[in-house]
Protein backbone atom coordinates (compact mmCIF):
# COMPACT_ATOMS: atom_id res chain seq x y z
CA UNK A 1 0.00 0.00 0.00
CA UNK A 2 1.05 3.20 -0.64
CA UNK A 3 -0.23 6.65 -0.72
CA UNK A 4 0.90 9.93 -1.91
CA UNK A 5 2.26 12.45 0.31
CA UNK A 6 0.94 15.94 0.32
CA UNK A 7 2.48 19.16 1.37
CA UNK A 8 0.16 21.18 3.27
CA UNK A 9 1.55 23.93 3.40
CA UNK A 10 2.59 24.84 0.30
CA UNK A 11 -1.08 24.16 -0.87
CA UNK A 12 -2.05 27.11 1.80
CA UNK A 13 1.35 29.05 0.45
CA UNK A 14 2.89 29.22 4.37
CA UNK A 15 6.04 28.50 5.61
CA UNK A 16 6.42 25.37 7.82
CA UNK A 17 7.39 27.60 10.98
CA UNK A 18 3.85 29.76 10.46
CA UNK A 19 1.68 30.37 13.54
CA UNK A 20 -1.89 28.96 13.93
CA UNK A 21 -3.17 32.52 12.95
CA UNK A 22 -1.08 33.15 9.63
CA UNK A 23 -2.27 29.30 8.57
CA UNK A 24 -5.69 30.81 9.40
CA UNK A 25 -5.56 33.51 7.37
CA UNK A 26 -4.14 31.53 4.27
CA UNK A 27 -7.40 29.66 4.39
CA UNK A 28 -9.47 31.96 4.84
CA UNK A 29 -7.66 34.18 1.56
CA UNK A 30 -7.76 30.62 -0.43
CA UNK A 31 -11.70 29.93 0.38
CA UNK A 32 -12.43 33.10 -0.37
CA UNK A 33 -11.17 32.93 -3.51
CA UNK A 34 -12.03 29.59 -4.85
CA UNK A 35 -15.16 28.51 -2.86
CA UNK A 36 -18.06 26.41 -5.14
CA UNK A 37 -20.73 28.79 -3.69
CA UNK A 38 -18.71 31.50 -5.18
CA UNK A 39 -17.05 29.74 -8.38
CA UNK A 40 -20.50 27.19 -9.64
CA UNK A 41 -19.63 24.94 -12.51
CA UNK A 42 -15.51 25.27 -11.98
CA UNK A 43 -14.42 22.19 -11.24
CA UNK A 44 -10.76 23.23 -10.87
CA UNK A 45 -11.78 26.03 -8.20
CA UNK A 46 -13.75 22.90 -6.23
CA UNK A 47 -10.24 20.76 -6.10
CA UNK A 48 -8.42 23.98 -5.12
CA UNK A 49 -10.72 24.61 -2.24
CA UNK A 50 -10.99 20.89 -1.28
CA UNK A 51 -7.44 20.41 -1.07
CA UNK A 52 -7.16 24.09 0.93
CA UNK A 53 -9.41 22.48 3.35
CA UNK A 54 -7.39 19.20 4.02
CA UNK A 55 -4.38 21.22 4.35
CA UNK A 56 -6.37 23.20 6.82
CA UNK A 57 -8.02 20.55 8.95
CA UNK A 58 -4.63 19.37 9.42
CA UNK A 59 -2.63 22.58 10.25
CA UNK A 60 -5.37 23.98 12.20
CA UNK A 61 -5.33 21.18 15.13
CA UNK A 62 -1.80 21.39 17.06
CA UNK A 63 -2.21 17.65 17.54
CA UNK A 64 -3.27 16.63 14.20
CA UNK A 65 -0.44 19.39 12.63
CA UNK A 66 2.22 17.31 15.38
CA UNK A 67 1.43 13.93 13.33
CA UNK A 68 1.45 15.41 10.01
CA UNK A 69 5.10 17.26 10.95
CA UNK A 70 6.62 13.89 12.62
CA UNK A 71 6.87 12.86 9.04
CA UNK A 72 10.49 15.24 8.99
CA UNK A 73 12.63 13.51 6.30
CA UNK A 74 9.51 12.07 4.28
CA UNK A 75 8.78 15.36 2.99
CA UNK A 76 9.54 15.52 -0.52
CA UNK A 77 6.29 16.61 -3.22
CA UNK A 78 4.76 13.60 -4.74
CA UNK A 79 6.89 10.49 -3.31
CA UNK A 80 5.17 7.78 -1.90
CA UNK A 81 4.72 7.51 1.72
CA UNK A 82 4.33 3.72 2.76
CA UNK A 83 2.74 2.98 6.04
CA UNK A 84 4.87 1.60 8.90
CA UNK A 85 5.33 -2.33 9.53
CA UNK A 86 2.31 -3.95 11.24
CA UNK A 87 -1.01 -2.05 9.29
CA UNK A 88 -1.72 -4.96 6.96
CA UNK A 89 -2.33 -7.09 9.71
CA UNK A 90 -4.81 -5.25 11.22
CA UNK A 91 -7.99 -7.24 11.97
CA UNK A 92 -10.79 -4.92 11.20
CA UNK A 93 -11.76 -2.43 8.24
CA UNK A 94 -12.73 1.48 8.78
CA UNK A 95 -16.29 2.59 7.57
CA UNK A 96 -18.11 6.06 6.89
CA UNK A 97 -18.27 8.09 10.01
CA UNK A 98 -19.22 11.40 8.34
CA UNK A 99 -22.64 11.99 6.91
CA UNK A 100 -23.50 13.25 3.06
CA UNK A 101 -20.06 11.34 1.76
CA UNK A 102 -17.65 13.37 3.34
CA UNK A 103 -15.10 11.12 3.21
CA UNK A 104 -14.77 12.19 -0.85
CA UNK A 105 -13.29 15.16 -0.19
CA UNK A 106 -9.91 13.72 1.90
CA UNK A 107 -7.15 12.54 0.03
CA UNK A 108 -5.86 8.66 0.64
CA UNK A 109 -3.01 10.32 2.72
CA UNK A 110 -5.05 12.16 4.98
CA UNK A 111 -7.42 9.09 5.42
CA UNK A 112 -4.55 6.78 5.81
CA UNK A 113 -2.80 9.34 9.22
CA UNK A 114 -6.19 9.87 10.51
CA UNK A 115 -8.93 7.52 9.50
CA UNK A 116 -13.02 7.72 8.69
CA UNK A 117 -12.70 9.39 12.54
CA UNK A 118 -11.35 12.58 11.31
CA UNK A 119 -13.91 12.65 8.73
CA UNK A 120 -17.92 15.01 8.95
CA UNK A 121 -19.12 17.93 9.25
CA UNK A 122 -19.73 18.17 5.52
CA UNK A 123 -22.70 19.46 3.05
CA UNK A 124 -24.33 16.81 0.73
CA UNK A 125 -23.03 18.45 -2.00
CA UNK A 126 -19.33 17.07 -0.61
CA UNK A 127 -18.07 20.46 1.03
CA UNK A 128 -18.55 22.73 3.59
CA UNK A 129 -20.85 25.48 3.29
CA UNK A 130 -19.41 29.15 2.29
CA UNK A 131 -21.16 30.58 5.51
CA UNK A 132 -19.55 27.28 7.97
CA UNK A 133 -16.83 28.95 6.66
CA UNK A 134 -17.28 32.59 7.32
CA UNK A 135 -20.25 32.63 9.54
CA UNK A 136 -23.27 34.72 8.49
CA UNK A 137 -21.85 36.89 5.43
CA UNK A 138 -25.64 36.89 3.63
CA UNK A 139 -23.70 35.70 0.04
CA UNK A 140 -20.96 38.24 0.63
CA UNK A 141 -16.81 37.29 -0.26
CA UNK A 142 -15.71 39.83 2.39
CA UNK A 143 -15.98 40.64 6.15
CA UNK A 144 -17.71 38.31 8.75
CA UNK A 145 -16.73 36.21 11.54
CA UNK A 146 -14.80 33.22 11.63
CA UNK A 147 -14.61 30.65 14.59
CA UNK A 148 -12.22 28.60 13.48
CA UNK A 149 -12.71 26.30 16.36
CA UNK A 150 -13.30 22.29 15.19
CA UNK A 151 -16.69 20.75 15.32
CA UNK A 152 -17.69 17.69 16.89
CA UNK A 153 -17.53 14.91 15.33
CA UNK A 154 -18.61 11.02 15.93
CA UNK A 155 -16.14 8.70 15.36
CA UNK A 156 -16.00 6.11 12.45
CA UNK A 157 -17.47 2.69 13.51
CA UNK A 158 -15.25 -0.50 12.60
CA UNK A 159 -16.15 -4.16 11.81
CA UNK A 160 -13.96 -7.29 13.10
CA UNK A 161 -14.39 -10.55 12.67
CA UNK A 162 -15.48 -12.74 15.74
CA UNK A 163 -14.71 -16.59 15.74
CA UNK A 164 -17.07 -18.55 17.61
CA UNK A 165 -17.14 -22.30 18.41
CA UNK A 166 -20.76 -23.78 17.59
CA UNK A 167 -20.92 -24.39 21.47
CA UNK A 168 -20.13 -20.71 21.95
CA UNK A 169 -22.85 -19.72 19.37
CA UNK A 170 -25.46 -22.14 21.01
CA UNK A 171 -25.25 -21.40 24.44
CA UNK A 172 -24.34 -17.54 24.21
CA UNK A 173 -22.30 -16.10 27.35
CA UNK A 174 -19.63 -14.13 28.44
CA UNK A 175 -16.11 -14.19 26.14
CA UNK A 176 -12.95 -12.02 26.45
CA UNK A 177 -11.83 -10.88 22.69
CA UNK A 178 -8.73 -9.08 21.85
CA UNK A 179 -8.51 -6.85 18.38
CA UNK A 180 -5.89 -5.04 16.88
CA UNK A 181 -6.69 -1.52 16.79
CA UNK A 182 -4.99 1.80 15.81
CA UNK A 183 -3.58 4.81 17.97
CA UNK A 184 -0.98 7.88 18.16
CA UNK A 185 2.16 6.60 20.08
CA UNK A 186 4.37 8.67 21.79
CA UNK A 187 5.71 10.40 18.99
CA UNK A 188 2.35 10.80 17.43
CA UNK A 189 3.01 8.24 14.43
CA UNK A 190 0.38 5.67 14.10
CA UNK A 191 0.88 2.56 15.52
CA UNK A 192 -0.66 -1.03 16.48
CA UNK A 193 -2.44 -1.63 20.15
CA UNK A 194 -3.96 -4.57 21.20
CA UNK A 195 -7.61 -3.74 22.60
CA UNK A 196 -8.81 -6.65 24.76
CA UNK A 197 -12.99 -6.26 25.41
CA UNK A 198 -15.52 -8.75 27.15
CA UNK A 199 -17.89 -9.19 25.67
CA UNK A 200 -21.85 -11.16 26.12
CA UNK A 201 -22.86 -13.30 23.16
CA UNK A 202 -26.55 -13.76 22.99
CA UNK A 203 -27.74 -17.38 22.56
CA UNK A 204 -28.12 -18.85 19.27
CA UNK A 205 -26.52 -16.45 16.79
CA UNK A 206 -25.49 -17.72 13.48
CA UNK A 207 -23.02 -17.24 10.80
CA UNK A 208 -22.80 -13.38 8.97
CA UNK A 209 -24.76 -12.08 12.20
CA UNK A 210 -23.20 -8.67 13.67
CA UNK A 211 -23.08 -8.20 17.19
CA UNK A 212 -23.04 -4.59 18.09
CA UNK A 213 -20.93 -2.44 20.65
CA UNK A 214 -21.78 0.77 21.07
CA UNK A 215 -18.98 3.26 21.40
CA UNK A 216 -16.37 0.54 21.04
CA UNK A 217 -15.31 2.08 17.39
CA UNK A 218 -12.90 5.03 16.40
CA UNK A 219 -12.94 8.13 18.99
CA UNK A 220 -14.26 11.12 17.82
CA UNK A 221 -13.18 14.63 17.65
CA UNK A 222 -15.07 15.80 20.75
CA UNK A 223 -17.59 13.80 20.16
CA UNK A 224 -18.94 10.18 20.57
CA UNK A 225 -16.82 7.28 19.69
CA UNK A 226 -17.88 5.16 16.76
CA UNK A 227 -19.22 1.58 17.12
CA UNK A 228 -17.91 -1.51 17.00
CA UNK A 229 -19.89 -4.53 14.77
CA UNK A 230 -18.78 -7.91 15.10
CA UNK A 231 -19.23 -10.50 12.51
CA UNK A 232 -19.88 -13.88 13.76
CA UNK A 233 -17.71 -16.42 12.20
CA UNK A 234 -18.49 -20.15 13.40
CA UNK A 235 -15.61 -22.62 13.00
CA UNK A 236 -15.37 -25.70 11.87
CA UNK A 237 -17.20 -29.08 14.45
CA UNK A 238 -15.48 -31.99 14.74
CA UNK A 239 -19.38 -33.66 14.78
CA UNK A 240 -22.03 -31.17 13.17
CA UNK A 241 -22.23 -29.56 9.72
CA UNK A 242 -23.74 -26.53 9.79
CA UNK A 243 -26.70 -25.81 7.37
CA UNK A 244 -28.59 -22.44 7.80
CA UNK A 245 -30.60 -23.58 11.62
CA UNK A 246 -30.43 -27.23 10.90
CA UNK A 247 -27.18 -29.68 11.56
CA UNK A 248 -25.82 -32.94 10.15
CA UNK A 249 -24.03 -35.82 12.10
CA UNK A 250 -22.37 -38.67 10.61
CA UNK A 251 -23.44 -41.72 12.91
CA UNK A 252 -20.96 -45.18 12.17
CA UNK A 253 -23.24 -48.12 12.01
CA UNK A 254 -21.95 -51.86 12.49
CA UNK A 255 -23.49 -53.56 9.50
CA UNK A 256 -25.51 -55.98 12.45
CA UNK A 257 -27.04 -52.66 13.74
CA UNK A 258 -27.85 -51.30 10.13
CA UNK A 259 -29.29 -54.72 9.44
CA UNK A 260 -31.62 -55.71 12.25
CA UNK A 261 -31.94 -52.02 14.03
CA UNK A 262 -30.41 -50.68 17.37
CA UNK A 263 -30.89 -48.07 19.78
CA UNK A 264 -28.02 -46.10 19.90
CA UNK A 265 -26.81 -42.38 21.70
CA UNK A 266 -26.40 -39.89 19.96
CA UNK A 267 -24.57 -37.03 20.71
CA UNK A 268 -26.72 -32.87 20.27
CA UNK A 269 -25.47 -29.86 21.28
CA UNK A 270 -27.87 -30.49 24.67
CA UNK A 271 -26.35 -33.58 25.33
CA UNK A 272 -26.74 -36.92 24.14
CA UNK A 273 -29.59 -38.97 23.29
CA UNK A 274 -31.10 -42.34 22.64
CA UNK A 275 -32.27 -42.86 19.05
CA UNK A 276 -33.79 -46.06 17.76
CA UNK A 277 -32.35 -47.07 14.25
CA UNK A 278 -34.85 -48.95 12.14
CA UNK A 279 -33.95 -52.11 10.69
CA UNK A 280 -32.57 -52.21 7.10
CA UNK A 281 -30.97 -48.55 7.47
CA UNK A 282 -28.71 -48.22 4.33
CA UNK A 283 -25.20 -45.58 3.90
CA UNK A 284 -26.46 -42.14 3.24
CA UNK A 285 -30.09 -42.47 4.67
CA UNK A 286 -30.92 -39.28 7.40
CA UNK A 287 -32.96 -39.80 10.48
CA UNK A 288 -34.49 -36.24 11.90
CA UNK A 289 -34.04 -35.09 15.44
CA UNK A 290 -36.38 -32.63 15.46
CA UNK A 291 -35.56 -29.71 17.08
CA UNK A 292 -32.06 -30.15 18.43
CA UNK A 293 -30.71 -27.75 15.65
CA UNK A 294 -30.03 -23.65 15.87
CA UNK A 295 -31.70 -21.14 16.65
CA UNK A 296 -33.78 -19.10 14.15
CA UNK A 297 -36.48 -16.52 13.14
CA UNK A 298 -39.25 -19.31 12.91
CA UNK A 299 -37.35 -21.90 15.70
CA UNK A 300 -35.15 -23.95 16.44
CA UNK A 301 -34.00 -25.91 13.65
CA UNK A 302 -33.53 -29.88 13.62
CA UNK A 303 -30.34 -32.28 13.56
CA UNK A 304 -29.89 -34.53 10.88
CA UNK A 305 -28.62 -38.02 11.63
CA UNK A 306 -27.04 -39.59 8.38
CA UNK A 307 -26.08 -43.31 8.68
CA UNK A 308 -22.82 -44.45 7.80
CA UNK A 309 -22.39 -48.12 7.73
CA UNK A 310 -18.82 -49.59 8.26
CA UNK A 311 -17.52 -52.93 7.84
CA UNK A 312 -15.51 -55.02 10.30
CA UNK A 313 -12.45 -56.81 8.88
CA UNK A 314 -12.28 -60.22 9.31
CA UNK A 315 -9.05 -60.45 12.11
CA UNK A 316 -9.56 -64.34 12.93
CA UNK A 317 -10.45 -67.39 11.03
CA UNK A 318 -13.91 -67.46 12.88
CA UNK A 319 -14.59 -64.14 11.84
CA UNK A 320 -14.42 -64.63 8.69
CA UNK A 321 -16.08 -68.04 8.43
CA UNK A 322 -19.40 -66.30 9.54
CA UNK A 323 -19.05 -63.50 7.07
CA UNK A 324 -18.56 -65.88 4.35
CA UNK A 325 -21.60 -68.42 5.45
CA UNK A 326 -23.67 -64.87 5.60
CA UNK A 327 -22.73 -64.46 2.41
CA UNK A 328 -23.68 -67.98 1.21
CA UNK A 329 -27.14 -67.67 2.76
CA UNK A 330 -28.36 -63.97 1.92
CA UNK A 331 -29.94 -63.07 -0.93
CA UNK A 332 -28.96 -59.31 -1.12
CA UNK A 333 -27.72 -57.66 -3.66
CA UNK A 334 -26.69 -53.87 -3.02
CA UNK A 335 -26.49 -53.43 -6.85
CA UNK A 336 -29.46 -54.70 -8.10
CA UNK A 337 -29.88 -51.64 -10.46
């Protein structure tokens, strides 16, 4: 991954040493001049005024500006800047925190040092509005007040992935979970952190469902943090296969038991049970346990039995006396097409 670097302030024309209020005036002399309220239909006055923005959102905020600068050597106009060791691996993905698309006018550099969180505040028409700007100037380029203080902001929400045993998903309950997550370090880069959360899992949630922390996401910029969804994943059983609310077991069969019937246990995620197998049961067939599947919108689901019958070897001469005078006396024929 890599994304371009941008030098902020040469797009607001100030030297790196400026103060807070000669990067504030740049802005304000830039958006003045090429605002779309003031310059409908020109397309290059929009970028000019989007990327005057960016550059200011950045300089503006002594913490923000602190990240950007900690870049030092980095600096050079158009090389690539490639993220440190470690982001690939991260273990969830960044959403839309603004509202009306704001996130389109951010470059991939500015989304990659601060994230959806750093994103809103933004018209639908992708920018803010002349008078946000300005403050009540009734359609005027000149005069006006200016706060130039930042707006509150929710944070972005973020998606993970949550592994679940079958059991886990069943049965619901408490579970500690630990997610990679970003912050500023000491030195204000970006870096990895381990977040470790406990969590409750409701009873009987199923594959692709989203559980749903609130607050749990991004922070904001004095606002609310974001929230946190995560997307059940259920692993592989060593017993059941997993088919939307109902499961399949495999259930070995002596060929005696297949032949002439048994009651046997067998094993459901409440516990095991006694199920009578009817004489004659062939490879392949499924018995129903109804009821003893997963949980969903119209019940509980049911667990498929489906009989596997395997054959003994003959280890002694007895053995295999009786298997070949069983063979002398039956009639069957298992491919009698």
């Amino acid at each position: 991954m890599s994304v371009k670097y941008k030098d902020y302030y040469d797009i607001l024309g100030v030297k790196r040493s400026a103060t807070q209020e000669e990067i504030s005036k740049a802005f304000k002399k830039l958006a003045r001049k090429h605002h779309p309220d003031l310059n409908p239909d020109d397309k290059q006055a929009e970028e000019r005024f989007k990327e005057a923005n960016e550059a200011y959102e950045v300089l503006k905020d002594p913490e923000k500006r602190k990240l950007y600068d900690s870049l030092g050597p980095n600096w050079q106009q158009g090389q690539d800047f490639r993220p440190p060791p470690g982001y690939e691996n991260a273990h969830f993905q960044f959403r839309g925190g603004g509202p009306g698309g704001a996130g389109a006018d951010f470059s991939d550099f500015f989304e990659f040092l601060f994230g959806g969180a750093a994103r809103g505040g933004r018209s639908a028409g992708g920018h803010a509005g002349f008078e946000d700007i300005f403050g009540q100037m009734g359609g005027r380029a000149g005069g006006g007040t200016y706060s130039g203080g930042p707006r509150s902001r929710r944070g972005s929400d973020v998606e993970a992935v949550l592994d679940l045993t079958l059991e886990e998903a069943y049965k619901g309950g408490k579970k500690s979970v630990s997610l990679q997550v970003q912050e500023a370090g000491p030195d204000g880069m970006p870096r990895m952190a381990v977040k470790t959360l406990s969590i409750s899992i409701p009873p009987g949630v199923r594959q692709g469902q989203r559980i749903r922390l609130a607050g749990q996401g991004n922070p904001g910029l004095g606002g609310p943090a974001g929230d946190l969804y995560l997307k059940v994943n259920l692993l592989p059983h060593h017993l059941f296969a997993v088919e939307d609310v109902n499961l399949v077991l495999d259930l070995p069969l002596a060929p005696w038991e297949a032949a002439l019937g048994a009651t046997v246990r067998v094993p459901t995620l409440d516990g095991a049970v006694e199920m009578r197998i009817p004489a004659g049961a062939g490879s392949g067939q499924k018995l129903r346990l109804r009821g003893k599947g997963l949980s969903g919108p119209a019940g509980r689901g049911d667990l498929f039995v489906r009989v596997m019958v395997k054959a003994p070897k003959a280890e002694t001469d007895e053995e295999k006396e009786l298997w070949e005078r069983l063979r002398g006396l039956s009639g069957f024929n298992p491919r009698n097409f």
